[in-house]
Protein backbone atom coordinates (compact mmCIF):
# COMPACT_ATOMS: atom_id res chain seq x y z
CA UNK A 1 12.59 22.35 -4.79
CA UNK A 2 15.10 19.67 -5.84
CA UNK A 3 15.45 18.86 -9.75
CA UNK A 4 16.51 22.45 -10.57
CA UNK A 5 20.23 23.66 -11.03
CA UNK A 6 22.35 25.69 -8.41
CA UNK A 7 23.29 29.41 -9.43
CA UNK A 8 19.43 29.46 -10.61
CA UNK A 9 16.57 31.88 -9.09
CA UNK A 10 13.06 29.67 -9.29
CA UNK A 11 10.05 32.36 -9.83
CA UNK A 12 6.70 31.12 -8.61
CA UNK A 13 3.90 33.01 -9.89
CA UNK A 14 0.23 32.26 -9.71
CA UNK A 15 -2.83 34.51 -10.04
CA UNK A 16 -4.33 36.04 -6.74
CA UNK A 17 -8.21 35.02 -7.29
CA UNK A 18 -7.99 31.57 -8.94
CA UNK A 19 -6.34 28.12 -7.73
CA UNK A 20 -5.75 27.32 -11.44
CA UNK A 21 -2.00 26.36 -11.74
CA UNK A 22 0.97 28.18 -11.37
CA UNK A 23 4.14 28.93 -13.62
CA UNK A 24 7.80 28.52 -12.76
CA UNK A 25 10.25 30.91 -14.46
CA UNK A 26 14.44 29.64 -13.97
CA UNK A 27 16.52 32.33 -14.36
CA UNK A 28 20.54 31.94 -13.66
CA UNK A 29 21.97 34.29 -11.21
CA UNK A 30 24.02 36.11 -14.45
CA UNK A 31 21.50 36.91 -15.75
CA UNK A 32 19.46 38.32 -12.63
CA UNK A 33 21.79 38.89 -10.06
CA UNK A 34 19.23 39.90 -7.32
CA UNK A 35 15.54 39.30 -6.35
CA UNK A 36 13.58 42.36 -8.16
CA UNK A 37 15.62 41.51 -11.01
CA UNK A 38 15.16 38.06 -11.19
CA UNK A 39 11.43 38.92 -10.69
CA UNK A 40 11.37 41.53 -13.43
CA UNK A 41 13.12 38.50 -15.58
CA UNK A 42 10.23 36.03 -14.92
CA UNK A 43 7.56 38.59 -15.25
CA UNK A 44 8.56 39.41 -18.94
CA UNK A 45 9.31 35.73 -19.79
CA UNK A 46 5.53 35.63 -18.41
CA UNK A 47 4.16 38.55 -20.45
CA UNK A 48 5.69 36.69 -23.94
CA UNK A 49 4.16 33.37 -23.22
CA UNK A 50 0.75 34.88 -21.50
CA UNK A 51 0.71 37.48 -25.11
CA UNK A 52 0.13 33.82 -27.23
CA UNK A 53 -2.22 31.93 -25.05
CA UNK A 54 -6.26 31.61 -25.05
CA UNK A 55 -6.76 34.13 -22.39
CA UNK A 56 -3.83 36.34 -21.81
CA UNK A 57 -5.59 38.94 -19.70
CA UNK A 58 -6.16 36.53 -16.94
CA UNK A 59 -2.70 35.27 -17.06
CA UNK A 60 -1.22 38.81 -17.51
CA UNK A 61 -3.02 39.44 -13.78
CA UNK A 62 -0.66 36.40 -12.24
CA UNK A 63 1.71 37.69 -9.61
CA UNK A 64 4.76 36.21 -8.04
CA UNK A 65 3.86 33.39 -4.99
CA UNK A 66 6.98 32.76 -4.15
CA UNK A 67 11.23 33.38 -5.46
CA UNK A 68 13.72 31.20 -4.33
CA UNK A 69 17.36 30.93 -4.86
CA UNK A 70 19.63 28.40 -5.21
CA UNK A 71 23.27 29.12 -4.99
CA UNK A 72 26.37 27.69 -6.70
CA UNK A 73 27.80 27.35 -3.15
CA UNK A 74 25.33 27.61 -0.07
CA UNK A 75 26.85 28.80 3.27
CA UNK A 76 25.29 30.08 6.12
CA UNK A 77 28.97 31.54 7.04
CA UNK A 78 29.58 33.05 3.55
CA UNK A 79 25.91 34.77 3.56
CA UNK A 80 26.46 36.95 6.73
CA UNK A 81 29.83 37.63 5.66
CA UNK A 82 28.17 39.19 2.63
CA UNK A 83 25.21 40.60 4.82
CA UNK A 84 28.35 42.47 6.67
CA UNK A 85 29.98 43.75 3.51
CA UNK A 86 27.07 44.96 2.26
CA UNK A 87 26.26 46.87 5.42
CA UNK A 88 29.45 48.92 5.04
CA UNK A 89 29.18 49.93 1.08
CA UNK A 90 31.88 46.65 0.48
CA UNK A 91 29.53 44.80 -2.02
CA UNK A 92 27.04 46.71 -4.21
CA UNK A 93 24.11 44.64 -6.39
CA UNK A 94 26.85 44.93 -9.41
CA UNK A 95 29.91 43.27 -7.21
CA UNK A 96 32.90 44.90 -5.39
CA UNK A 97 32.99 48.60 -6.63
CA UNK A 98 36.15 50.07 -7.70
CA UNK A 99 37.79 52.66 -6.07
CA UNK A 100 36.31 55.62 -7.69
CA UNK A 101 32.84 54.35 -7.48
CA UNK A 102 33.19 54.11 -3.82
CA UNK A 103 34.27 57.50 -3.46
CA UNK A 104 37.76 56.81 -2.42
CA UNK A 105 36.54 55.90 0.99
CA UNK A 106 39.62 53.94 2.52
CA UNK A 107 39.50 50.94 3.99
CA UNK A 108 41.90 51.09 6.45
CA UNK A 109 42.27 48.87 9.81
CA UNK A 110 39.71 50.77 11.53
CA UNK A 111 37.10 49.82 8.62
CA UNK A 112 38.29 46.22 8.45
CA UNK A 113 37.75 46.29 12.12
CA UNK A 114 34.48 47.56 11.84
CA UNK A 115 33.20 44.97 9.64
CA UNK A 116 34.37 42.10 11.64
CA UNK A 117 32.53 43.40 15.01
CA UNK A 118 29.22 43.39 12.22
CA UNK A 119 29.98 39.86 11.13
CA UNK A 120 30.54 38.97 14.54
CA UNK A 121 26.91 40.47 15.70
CA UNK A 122 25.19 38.77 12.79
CA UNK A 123 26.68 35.28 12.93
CA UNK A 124 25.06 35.69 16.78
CA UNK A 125 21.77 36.54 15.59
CA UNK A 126 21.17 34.85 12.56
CA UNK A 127 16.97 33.47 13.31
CA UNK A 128 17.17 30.85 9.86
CA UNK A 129 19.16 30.39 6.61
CA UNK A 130 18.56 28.33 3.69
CA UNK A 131 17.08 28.84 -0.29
CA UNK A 132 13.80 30.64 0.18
CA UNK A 133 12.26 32.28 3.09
CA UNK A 134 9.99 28.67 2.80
CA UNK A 135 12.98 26.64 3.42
CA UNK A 136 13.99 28.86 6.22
CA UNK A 137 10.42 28.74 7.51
CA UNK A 138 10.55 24.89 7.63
CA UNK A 139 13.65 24.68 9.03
CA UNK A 140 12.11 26.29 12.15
CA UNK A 141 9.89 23.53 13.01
CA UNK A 142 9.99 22.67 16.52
CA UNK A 143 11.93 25.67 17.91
CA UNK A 144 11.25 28.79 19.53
CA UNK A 145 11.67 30.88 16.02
CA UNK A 146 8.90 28.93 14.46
CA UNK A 147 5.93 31.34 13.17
CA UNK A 148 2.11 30.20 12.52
CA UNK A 149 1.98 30.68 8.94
CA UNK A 150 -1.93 30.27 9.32
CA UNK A 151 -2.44 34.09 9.27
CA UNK A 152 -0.49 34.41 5.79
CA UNK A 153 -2.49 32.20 3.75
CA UNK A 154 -4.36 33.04 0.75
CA UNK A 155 -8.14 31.45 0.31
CA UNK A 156 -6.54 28.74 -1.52
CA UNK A 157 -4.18 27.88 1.03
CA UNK A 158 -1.00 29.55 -0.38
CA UNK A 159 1.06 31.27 1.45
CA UNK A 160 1.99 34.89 0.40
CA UNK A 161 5.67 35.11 1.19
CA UNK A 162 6.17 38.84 0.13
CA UNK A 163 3.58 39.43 3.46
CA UNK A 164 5.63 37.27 5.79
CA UNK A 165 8.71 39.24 4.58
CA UNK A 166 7.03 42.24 5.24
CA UNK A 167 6.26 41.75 9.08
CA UNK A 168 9.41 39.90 8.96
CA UNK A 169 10.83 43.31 8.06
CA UNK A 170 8.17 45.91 9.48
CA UNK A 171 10.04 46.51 12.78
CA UNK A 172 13.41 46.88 10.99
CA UNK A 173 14.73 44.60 13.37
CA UNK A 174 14.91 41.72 11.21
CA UNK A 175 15.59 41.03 7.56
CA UNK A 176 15.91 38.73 4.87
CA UNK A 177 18.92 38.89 2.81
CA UNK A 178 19.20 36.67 -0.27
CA UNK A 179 23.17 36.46 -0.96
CA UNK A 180 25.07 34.58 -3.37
CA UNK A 181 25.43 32.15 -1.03
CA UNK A 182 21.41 32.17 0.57
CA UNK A 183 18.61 33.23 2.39
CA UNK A 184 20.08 34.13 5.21
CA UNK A 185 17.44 35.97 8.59
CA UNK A 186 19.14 38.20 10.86
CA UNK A 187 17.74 39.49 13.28
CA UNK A 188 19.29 43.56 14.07
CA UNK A 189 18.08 44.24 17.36
């Protein structure tokens, strides 16, 4: 994935019954500031170009192979720190909420407290962290998190990363979080 910019989301999309190409979509994280939005981004960017090519229908029937993230500053430490503060209603998609918005909920001692025994957990049981769940996936070569992608390949030998998320999250005992900082797997039970 090198040659593209950090604070940039990099949409793969490709169509499900042909090995004919693929398109990437860059959008910059202000103007997407999660995944389905960064998705929705490249998937109108894709309807516009598809609308004034020879055979739109086909390309209109692409989906999205694969979304990655590159952050302004990647940290595995930042990431769960975000994964934490999102767990207790700190962070919302749109930023910090202000007081109203949050329903004057304090946060007192016992709620700072709180969210340091969750950042605590998580930086414990984080499985993989990096720009993509591909880059995590790779990054598990060779230890005893490593997962036979075999089972997740298309006929064309792609692998559909929106299935691996999905047993990745099917047990709700693990997830994926993509933070402004990366892809960060934690692993909740």
């Amino acid at each position: 994935m090198a040659g593209w910019m950090r604070g940039m989301w990099r949409i793969t999309m490709w169509h499900p019954d042909h090995d004919d190409g693929q398109w990437v979509y860059l959008v910059p994280h202000w103007q997407a500031r999660t995944e389905v939005a960064a998705r929705a981004v490249a998937a109108a960017r894709h309807a516009d170009r598809a609308a004034v090519m020879t055979d739109p229908p086909r390309l209109l029937e692409m989906v999205v192979g694969e979304a990655a993230f590159r952050p302004a500053v990647r940290s595995k430490e930042r990431a769960v720190a975000w994964v934490a503060l999102v767990q207790h209603d700190a962070i919302t998609e749109r930023g910090w909420p202000l007081a109203a918005e949050r329903g004057e909920r304090p946060r007192d001692e016992v709620w700072r407290q709180r969210v340091r025994e969750m950042h605590e957990q998580y930086r414990q049981r984080v499985v993989g962290f990096g720009d993509s769940l591909a880059d995590i996936m790779t990054s598990l070569a060779g230890t005893d998190a490593v997962w036979d992608l075999t089972s997740y390949r298309d006929r064309f030998g792609r692998i559909v990363w929106d299935e691996v998320r999905a047993d990745i999250h099917k047990s709700a005992l693990s997830y994926t979080w993509h933070t402004p900082y990366g892809v960060v797997w934690i692993n909740q039970g």
